[in-house]
C-alpha atoms as a PDB file:
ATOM      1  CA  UNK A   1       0.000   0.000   0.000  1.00  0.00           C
ATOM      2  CA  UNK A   2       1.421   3.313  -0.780  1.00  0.00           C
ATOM      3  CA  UNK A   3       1.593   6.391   1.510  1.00  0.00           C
ATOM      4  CA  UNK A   4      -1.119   9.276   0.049  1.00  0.00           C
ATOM      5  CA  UNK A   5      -0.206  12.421   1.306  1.00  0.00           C
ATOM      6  CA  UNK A   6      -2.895  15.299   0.737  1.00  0.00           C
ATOM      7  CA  UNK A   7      -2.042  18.372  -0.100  1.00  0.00           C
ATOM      8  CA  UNK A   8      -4.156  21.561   0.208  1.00  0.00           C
ATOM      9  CA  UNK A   9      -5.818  22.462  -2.808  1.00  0.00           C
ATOM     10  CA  UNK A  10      -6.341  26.108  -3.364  1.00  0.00           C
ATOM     11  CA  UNK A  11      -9.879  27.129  -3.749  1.00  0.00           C
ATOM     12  CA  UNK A  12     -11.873  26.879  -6.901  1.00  0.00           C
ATOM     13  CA  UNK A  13     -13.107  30.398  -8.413  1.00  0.00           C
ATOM     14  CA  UNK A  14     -16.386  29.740  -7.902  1.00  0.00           C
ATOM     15  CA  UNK A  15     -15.612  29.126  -3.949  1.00  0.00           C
ATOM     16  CA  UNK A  16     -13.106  32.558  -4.300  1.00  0.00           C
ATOM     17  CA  UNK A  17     -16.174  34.488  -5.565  1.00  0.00           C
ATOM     18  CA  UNK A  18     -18.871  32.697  -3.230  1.00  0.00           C
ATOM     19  CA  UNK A  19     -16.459  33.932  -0.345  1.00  0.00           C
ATOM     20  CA  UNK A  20     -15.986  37.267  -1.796  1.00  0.00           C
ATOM     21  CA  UNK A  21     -20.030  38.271  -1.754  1.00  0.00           C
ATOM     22  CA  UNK A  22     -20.246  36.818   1.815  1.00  0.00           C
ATOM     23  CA  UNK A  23     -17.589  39.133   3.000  1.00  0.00           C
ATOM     24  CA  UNK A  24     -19.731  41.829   0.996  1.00  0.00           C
ATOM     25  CA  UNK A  25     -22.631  40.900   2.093  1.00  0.00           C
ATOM     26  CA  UNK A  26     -22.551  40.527   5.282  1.00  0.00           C
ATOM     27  CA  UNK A  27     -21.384  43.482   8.221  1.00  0.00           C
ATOM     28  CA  UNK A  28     -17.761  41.635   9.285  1.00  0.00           C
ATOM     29  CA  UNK A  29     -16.626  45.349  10.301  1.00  0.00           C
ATOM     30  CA  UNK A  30     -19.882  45.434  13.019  1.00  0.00           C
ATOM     31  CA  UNK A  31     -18.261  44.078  16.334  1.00  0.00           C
ATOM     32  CA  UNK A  32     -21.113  44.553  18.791  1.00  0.00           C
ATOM     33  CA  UNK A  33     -21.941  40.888  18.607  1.00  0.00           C
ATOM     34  CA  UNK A  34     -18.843  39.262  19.053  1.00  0.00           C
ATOM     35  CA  UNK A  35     -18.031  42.194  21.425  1.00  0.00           C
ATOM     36  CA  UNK A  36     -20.740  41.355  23.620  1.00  0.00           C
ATOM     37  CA  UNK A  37     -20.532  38.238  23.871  1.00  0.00           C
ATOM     38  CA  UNK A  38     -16.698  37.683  24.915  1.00  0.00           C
ATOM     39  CA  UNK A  39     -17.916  40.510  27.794  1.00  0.00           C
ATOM     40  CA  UNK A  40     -20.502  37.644  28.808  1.00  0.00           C
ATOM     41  CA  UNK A  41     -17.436  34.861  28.737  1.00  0.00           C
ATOM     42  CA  UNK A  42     -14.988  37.021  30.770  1.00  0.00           C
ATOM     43  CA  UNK A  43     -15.160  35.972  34.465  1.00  0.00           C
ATOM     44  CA  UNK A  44     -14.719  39.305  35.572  1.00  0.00           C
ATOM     45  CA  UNK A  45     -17.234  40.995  34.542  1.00  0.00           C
ATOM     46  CA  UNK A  46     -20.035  38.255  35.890  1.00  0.00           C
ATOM     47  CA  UNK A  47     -18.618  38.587  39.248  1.00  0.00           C
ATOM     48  CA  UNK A  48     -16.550  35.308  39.356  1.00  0.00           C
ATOM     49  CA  UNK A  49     -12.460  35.103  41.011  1.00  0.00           C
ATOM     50  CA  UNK A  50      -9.705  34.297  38.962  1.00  0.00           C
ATOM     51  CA  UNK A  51      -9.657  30.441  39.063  1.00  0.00           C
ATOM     52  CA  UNK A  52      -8.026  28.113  36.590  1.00  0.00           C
ATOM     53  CA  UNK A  53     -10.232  25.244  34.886  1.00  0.00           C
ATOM     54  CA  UNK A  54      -9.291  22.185  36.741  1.00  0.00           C
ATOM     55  CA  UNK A  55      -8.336  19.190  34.157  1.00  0.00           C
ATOM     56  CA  UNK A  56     -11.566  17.279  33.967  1.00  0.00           C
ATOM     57  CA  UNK A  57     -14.324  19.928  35.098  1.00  0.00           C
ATOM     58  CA  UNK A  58     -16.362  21.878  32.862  1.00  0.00           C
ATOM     59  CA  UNK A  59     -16.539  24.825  34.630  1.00  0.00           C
ATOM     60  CA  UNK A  60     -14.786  27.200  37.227  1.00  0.00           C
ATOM     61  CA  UNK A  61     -14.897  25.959  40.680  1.00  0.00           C
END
């Protein structure tokens, strides 16, 4: 049996231009949501001490 290594294939120009109106489309340079949210993930700001995630637990102790 012989070794296959795969190699990254660069995109097709249909996929280049598909990508291309997304990033058009859509508001990538609007932050608010992604701003928010990592506010909401930060343990400081809901009230909670600096703890480290214990190997094994899902959650702050």
């Amino acid at each position: 049996m012989t070794d296959i290594i795969n190699e990254p294939k660069d995109a097709t120009p249909s996929v280049v231009a598909q990508h291309a109106a997304m990033l058009n489309a859509l508001p990538f340079s609007d932050t608010r949501d992604f701003d928010d949210e990592t506010a909401v993930l930060e343990p400081r700001s809901c009230g909670v001490p600096d703890a480290p995630v214990k190997p094994g637990h899902d959650s702050v102790p």
